[in-house]
N, C-alpha and C. Protein backbone atom coordinates (compact mmCIF):
# COMPACT_ATOMS: atom_id res chain seq x y z
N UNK A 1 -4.28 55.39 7.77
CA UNK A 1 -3.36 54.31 8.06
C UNK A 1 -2.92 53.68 6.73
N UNK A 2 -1.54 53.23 6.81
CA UNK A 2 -0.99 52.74 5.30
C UNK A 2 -2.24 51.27 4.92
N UNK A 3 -2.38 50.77 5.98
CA UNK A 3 -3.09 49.44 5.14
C UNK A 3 -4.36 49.68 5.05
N UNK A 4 -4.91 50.53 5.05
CA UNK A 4 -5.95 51.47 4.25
C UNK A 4 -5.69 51.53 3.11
N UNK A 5 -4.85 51.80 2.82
CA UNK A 5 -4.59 52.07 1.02
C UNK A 5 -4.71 51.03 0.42
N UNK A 6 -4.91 50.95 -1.25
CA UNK A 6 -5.19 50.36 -2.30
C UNK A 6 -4.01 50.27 -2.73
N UNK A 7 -2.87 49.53 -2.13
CA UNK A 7 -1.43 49.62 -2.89
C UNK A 7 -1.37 48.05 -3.77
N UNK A 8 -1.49 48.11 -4.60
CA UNK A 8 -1.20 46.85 -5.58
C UNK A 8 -0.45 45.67 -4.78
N UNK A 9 -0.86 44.83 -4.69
CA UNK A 9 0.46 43.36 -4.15
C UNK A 9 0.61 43.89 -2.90
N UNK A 10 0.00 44.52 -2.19
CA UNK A 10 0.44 44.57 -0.44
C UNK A 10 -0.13 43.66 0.31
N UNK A 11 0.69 43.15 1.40
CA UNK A 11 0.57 42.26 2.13
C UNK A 11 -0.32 43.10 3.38
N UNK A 12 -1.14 42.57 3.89
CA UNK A 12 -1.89 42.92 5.22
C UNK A 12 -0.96 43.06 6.74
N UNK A 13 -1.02 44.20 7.24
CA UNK A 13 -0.35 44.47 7.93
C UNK A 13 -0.77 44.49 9.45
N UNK A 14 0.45 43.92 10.48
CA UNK A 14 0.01 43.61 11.82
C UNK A 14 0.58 44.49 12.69
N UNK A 15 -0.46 45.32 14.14
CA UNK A 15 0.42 46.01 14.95
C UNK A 15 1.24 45.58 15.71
N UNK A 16 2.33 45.03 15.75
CA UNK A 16 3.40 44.28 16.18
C UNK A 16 4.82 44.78 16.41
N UNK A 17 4.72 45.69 17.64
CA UNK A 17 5.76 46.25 17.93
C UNK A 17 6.97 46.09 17.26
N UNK A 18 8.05 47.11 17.02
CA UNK A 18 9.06 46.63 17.05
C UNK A 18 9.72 45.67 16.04
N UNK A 19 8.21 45.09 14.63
CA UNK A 19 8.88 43.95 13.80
C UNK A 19 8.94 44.49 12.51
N UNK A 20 9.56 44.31 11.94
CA UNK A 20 9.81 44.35 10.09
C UNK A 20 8.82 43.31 9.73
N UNK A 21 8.00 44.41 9.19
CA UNK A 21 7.29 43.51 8.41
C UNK A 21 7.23 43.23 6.77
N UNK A 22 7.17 42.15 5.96
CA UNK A 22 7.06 42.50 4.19
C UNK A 22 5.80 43.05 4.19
N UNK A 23 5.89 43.97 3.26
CA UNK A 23 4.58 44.76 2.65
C UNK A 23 4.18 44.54 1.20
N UNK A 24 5.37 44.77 0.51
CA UNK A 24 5.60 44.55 -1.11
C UNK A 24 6.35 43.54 -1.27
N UNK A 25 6.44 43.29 -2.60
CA UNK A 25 7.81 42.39 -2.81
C UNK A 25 9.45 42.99 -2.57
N UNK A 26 9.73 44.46 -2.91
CA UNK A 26 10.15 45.08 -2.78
C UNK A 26 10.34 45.70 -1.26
N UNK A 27 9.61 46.41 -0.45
CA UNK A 27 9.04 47.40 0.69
C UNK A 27 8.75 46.12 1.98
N UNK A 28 9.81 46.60 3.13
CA UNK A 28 9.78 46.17 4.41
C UNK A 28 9.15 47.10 4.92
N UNK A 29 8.48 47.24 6.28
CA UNK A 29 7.99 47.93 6.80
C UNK A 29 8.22 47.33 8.54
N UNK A 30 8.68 48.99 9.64
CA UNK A 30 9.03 49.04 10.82
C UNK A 30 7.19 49.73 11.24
N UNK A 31 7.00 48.91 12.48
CA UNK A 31 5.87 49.00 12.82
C UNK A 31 6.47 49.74 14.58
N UNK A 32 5.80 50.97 14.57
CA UNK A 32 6.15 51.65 15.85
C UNK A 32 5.53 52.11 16.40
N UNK A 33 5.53 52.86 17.69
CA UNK A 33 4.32 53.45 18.55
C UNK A 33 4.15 54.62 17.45
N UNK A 34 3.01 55.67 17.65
CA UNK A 34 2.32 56.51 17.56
C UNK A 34 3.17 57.82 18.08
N UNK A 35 3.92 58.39 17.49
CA UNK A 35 4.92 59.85 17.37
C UNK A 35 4.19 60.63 18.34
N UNK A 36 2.86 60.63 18.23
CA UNK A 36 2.47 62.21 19.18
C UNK A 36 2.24 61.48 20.46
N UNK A 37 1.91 60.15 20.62
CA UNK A 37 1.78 59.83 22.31
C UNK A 37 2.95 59.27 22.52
N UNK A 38 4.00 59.22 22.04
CA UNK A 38 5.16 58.90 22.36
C UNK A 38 5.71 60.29 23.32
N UNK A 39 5.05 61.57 22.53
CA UNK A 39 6.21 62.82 22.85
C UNK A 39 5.83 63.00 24.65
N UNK A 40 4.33 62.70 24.96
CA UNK A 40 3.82 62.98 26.04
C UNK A 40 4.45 61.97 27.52
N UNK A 41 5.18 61.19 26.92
CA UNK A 41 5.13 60.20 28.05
C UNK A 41 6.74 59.51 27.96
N UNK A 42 7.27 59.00 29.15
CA UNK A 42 8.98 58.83 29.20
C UNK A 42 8.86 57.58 28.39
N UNK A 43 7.83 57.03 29.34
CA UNK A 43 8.07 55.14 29.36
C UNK A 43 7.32 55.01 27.19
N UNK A 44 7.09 55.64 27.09
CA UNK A 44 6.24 55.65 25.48
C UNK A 44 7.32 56.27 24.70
N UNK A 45 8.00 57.31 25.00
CA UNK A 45 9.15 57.63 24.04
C UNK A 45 10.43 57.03 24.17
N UNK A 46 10.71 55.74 25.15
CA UNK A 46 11.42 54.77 24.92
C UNK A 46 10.93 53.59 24.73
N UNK A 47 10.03 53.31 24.36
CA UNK A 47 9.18 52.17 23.85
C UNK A 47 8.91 52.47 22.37
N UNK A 48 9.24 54.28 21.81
CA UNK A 48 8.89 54.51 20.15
C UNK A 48 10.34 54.15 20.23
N UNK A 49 11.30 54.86 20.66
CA UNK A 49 12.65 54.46 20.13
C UNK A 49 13.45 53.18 20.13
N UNK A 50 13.19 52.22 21.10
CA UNK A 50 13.42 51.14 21.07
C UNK A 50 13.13 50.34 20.24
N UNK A 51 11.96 50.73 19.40
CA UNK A 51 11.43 50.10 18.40
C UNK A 51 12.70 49.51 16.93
N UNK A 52 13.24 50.87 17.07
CA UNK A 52 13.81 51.50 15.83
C UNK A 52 15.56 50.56 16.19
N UNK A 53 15.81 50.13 16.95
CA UNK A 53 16.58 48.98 17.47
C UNK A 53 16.41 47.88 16.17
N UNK A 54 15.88 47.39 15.73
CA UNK A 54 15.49 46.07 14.90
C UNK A 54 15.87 46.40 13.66
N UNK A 55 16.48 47.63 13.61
CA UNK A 55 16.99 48.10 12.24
C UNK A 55 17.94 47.64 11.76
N UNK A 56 18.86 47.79 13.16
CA UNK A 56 20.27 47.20 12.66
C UNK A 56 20.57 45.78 12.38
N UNK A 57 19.80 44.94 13.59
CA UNK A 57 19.30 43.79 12.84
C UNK A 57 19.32 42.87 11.73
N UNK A 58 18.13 44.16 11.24
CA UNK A 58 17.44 43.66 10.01
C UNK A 58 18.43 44.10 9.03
N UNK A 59 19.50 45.11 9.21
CA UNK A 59 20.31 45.46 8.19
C UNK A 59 21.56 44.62 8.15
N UNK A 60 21.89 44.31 9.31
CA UNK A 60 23.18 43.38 9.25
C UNK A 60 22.90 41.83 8.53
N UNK A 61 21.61 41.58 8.66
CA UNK A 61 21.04 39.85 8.40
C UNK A 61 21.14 40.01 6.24
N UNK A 62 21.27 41.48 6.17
CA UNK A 62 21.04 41.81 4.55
C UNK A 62 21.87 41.34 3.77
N UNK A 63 22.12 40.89 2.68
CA UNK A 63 23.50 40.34 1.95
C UNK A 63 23.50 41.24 1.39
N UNK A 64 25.00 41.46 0.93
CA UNK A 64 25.68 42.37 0.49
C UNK A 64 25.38 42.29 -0.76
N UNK A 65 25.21 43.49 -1.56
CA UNK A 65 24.76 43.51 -2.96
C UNK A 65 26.04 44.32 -3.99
């Protein structure tokens, strides 16, 4: 798991569907279901993809650089 690692300045990370989380000062992070029990199940592989919804979101809220 990423917050296992020893990454310099990382922020502690929560399983929290669906949210952008800061990790770095730099590095957002999308927190999502689990890819292989997603593939097995309807209601789980629209609950991984729905996740991925908060993208646009999070990209539109971005200022333009």
């Amino acid at each position: 798991m990423l917050s296992d690692l020893d990454i310099p300045l990382a922020r502690p990370l929560e399983p929290r569907l669906a949210e952008i989380q800061p990790f770095t000062a730099s590095i957002d992070l999308l927190y999502v279901p689990n890819i292989d029990e997603a593939l097995d199940d309807d209601g789980a592989k629209r609950q991984f993809w729905s996740a991925f919804r908060m993208l646009g979101q999070w990209w539109a809220e971005l200022p333009p650089y």
